[in-house]
N, C-alpha and C. Protein backbone atom coordinates (compact mmCIF):
# COMPACT_ATOMS: atom_id res chain seq x y z
N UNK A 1 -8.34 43.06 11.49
CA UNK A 1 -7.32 42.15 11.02
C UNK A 1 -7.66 41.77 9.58
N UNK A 2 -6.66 41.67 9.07
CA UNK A 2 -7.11 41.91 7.09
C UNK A 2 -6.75 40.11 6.86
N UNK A 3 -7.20 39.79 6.14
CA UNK A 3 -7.21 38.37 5.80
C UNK A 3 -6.86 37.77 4.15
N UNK A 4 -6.31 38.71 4.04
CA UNK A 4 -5.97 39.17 2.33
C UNK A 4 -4.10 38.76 2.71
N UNK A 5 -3.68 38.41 1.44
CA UNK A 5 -2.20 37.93 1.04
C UNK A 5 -1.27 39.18 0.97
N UNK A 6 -0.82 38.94 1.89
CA UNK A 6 -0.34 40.80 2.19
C UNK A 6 1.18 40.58 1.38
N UNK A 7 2.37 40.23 0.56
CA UNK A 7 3.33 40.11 0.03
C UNK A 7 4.67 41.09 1.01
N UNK A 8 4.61 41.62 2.05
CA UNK A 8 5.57 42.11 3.00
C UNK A 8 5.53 41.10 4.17
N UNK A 9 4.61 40.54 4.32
CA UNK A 9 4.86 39.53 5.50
C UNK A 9 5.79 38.33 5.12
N UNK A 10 6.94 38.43 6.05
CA UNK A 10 8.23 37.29 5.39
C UNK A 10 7.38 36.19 5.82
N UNK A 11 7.00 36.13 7.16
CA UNK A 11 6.25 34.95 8.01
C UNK A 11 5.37 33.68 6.30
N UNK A 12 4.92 35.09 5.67
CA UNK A 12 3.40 33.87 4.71
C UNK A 12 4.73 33.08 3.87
N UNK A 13 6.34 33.29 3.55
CA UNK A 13 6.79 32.65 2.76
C UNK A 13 7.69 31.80 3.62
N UNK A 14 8.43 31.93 4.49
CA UNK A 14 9.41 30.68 4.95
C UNK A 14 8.68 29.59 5.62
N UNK A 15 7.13 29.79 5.93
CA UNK A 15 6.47 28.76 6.89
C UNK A 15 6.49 27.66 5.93
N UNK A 16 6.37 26.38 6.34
CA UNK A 16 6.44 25.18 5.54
C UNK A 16 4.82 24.87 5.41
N UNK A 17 4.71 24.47 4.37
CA UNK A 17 3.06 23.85 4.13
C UNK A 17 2.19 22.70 4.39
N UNK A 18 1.42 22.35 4.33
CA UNK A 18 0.59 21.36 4.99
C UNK A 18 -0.06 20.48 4.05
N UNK A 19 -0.73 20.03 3.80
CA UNK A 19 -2.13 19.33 3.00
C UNK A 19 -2.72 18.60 3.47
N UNK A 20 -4.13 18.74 3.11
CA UNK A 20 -5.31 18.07 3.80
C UNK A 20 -6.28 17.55 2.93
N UNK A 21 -6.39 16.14 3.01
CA UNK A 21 -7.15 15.99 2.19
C UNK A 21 -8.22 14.60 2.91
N UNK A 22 -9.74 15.06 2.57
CA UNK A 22 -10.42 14.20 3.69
C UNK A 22 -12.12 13.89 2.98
N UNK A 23 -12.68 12.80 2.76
CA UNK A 23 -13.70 13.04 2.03
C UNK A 23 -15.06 13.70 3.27
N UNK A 24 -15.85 14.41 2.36
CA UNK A 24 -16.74 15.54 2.48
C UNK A 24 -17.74 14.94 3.74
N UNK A 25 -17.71 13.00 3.11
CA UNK A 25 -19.05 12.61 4.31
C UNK A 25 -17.80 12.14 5.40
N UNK A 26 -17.05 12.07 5.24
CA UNK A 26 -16.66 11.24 6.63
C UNK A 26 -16.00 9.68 6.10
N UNK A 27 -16.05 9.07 4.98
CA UNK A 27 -15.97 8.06 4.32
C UNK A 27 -14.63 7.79 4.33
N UNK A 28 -14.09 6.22 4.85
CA UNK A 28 -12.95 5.95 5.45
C UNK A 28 -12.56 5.41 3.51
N UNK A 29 -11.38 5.58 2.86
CA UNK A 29 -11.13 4.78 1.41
C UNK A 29 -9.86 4.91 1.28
N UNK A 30 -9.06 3.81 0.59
CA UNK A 30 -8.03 3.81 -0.17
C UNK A 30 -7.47 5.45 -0.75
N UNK A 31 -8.68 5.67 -1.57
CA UNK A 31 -8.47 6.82 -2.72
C UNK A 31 -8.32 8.40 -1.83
N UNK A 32 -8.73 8.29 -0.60
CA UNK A 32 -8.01 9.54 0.12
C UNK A 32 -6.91 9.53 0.74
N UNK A 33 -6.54 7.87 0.83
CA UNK A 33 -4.74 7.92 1.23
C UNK A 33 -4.18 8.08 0.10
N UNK A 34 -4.50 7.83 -0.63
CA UNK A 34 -4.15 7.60 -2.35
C UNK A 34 -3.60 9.56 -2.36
N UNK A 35 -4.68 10.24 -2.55
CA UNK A 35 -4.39 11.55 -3.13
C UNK A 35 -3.77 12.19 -1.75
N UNK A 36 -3.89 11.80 -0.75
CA UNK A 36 -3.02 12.56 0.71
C UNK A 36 -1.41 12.48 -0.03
N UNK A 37 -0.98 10.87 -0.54
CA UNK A 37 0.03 10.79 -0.52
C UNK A 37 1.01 11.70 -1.91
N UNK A 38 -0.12 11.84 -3.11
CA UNK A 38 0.04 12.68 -4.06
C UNK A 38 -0.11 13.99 -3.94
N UNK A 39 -0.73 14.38 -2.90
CA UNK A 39 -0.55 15.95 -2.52
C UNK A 39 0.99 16.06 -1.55
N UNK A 40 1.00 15.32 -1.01
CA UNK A 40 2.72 15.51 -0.23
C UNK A 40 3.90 15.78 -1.07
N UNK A 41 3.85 14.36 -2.30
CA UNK A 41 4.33 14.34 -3.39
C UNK A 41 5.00 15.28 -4.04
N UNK A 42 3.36 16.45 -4.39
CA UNK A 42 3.46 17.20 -5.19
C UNK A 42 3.85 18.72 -4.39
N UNK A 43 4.78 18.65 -2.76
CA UNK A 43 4.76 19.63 -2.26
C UNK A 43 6.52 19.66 -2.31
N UNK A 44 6.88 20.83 -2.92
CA UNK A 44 8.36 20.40 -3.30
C UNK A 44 9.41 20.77 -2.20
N UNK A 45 8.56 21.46 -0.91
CA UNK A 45 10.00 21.07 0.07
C UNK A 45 9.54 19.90 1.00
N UNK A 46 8.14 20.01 1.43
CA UNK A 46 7.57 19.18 2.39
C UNK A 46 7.19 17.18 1.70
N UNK A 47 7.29 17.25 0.75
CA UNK A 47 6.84 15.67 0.52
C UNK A 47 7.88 15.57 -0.63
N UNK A 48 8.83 16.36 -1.16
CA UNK A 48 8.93 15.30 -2.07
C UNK A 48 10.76 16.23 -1.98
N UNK A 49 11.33 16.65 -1.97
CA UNK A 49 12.74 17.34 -1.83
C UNK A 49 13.47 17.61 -0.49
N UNK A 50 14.09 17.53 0.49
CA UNK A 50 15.09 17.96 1.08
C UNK A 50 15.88 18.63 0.78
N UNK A 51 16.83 19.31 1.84
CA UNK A 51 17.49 20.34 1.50
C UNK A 51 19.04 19.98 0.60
N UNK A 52 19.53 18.60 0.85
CA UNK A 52 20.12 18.17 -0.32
C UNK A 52 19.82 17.41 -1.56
N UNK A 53 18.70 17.72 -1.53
CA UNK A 53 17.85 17.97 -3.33
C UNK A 53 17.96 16.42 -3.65
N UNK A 54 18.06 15.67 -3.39
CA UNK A 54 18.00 14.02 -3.59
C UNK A 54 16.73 13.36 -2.47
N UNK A 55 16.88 13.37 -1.17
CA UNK A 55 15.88 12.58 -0.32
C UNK A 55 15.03 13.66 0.18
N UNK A 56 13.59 13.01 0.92
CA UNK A 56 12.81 13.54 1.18
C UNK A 56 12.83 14.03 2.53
N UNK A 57 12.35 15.10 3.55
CA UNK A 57 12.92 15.25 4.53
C UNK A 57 11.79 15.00 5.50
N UNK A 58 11.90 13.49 5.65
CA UNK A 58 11.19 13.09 6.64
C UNK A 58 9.56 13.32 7.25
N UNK A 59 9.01 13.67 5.99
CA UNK A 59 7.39 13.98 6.34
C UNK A 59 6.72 12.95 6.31
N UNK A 60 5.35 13.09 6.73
CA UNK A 60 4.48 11.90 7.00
C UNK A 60 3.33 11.89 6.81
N UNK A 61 2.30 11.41 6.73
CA UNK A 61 0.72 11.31 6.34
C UNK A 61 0.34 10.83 8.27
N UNK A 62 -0.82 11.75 8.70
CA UNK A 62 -1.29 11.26 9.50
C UNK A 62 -2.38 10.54 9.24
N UNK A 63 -2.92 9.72 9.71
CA UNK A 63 -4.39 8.32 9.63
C UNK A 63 -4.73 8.36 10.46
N UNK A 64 -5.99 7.86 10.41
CA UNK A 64 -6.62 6.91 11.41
C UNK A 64 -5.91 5.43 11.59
N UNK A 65 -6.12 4.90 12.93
CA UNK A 65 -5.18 3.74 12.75
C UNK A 65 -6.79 2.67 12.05
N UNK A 66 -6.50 1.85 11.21
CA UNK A 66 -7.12 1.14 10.34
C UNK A 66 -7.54 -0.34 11.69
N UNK A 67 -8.39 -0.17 12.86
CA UNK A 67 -8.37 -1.19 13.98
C UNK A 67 -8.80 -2.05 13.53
N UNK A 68 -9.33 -2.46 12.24
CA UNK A 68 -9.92 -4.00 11.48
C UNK A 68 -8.20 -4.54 11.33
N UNK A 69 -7.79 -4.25 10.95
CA UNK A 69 -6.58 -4.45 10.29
C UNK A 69 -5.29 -4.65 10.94
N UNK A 70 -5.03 -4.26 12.30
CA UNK A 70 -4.65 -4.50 13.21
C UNK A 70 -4.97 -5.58 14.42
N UNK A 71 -6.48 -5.47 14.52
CA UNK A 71 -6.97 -6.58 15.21
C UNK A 71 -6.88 -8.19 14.67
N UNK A 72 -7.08 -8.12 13.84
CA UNK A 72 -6.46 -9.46 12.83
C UNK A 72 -5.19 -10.30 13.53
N UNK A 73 -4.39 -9.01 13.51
CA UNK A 73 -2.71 -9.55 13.55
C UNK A 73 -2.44 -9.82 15.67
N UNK A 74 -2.89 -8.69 15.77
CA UNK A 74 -3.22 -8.71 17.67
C UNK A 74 -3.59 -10.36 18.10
N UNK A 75 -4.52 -10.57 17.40
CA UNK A 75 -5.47 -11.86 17.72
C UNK A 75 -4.41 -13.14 17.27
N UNK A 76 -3.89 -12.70 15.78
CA UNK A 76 -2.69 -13.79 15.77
C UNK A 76 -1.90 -14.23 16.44
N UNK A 77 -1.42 -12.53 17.04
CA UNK A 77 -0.26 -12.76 17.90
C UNK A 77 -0.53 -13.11 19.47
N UNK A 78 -2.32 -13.20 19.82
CA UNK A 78 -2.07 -13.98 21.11
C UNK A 78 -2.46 -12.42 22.06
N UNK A 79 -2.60 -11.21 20.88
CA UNK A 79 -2.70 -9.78 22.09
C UNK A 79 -3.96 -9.24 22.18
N UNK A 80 -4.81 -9.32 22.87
CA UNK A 80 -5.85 -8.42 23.07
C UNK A 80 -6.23 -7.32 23.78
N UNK A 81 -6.12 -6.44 23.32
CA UNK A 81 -6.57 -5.09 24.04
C UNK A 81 -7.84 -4.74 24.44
N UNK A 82 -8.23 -4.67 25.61
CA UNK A 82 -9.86 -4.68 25.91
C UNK A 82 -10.84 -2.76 24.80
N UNK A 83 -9.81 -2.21 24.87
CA UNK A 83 -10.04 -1.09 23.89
C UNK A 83 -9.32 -0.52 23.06
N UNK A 84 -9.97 -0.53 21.24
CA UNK A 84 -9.17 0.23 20.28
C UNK A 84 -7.91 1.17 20.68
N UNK A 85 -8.62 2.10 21.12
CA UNK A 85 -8.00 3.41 21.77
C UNK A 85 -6.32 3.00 22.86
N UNK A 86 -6.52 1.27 23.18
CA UNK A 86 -5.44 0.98 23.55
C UNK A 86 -4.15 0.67 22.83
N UNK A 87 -4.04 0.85 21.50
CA UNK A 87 -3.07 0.88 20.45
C UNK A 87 -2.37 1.77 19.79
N UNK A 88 -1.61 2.10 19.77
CA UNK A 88 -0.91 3.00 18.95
C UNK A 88 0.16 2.33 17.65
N UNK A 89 0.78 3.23 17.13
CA UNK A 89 1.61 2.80 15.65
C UNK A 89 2.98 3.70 15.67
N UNK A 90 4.13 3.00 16.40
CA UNK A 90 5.38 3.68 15.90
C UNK A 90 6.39 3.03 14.98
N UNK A 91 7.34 4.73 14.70
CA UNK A 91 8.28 3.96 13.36
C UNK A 91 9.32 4.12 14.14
N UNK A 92 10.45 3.29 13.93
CA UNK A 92 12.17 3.20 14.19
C UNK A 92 12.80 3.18 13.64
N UNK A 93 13.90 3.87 13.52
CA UNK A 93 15.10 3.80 12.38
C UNK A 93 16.16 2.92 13.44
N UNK A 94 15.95 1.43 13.50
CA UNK A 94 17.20 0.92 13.95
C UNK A 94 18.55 0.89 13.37
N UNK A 95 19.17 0.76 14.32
CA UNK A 95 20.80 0.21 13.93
C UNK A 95 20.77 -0.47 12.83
N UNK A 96 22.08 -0.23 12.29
CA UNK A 96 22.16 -1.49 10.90
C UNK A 96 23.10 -2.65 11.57
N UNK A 97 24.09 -2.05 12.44
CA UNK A 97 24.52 -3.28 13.40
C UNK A 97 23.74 -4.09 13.79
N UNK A 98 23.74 -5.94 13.14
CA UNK A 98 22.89 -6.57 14.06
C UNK A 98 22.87 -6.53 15.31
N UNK A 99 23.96 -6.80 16.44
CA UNK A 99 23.87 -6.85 17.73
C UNK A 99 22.92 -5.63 18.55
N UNK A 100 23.57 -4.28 17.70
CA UNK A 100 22.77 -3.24 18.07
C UNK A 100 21.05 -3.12 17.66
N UNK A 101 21.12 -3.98 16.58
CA UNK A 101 20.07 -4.16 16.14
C UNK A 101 18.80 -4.87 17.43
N UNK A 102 19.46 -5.74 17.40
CA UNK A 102 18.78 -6.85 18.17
C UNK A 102 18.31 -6.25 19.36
N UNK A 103 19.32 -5.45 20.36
CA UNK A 103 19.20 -5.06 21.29
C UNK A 103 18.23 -4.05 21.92
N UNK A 104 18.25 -2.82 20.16
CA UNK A 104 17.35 -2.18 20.00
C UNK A 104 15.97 -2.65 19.96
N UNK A 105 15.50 -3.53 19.47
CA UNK A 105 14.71 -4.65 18.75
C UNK A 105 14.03 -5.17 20.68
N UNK A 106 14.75 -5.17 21.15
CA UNK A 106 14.49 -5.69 22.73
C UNK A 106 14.18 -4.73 23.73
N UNK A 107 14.31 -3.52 23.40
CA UNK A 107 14.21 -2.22 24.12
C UNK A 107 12.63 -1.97 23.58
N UNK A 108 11.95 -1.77 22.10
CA UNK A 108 11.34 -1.02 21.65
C UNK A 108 10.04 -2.82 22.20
């Protein structure tokens, strides 16, 4: 199996691209979300263009969830989870209808 950029394979050009960016020791920082988010940026279908050439089409940076930073707000709010690993982080595109809003808002 050849591991070389073969230019007949359609597969190496319509696949969409990735980026990874992670420091060398393991070191949790600002400055590698920092350049994750400038490598997406700088990826012109995946971070920074859609296919109607104005918005971005919905890509994302995966993390670690930041559990200092969360536990803070948990503790505010009265929630304790006996383990990290018991948390997760989702996004919603609610309704712009308030009622629907709300309702949604009561579901999630």
């Amino acid at each position: 199996m050849s591991s070389g950029y073969d230019p007949t394979q359609n597969s190496v050009h319509d696949a969409c691209g990735i980026g990874f960016v992670a420091d060398a020791q393991g070191r949790r920082s600002h400055r590698v979300l920092q350049l994750g988010i400038e490598a997406l940026a700088r990826m012109a279908h995946r971070g920074a263009v859609a296919a109607d050439g104005l918005t971005s089409d919905g890509v994302g940076l995966l993390t670690q969830i930041p559990y200092p930073l969360f536990k803070r707000v948990l503790v505010r709010e009265g929630i304790a989870p006996e383990n990290p690993r018991d948390i997760a982080v989702g996004m919603f595109f609610m309704p712009r209808d308030p009622e629907a809003r709300e309702r949604a808002m009561k579901v999630v």
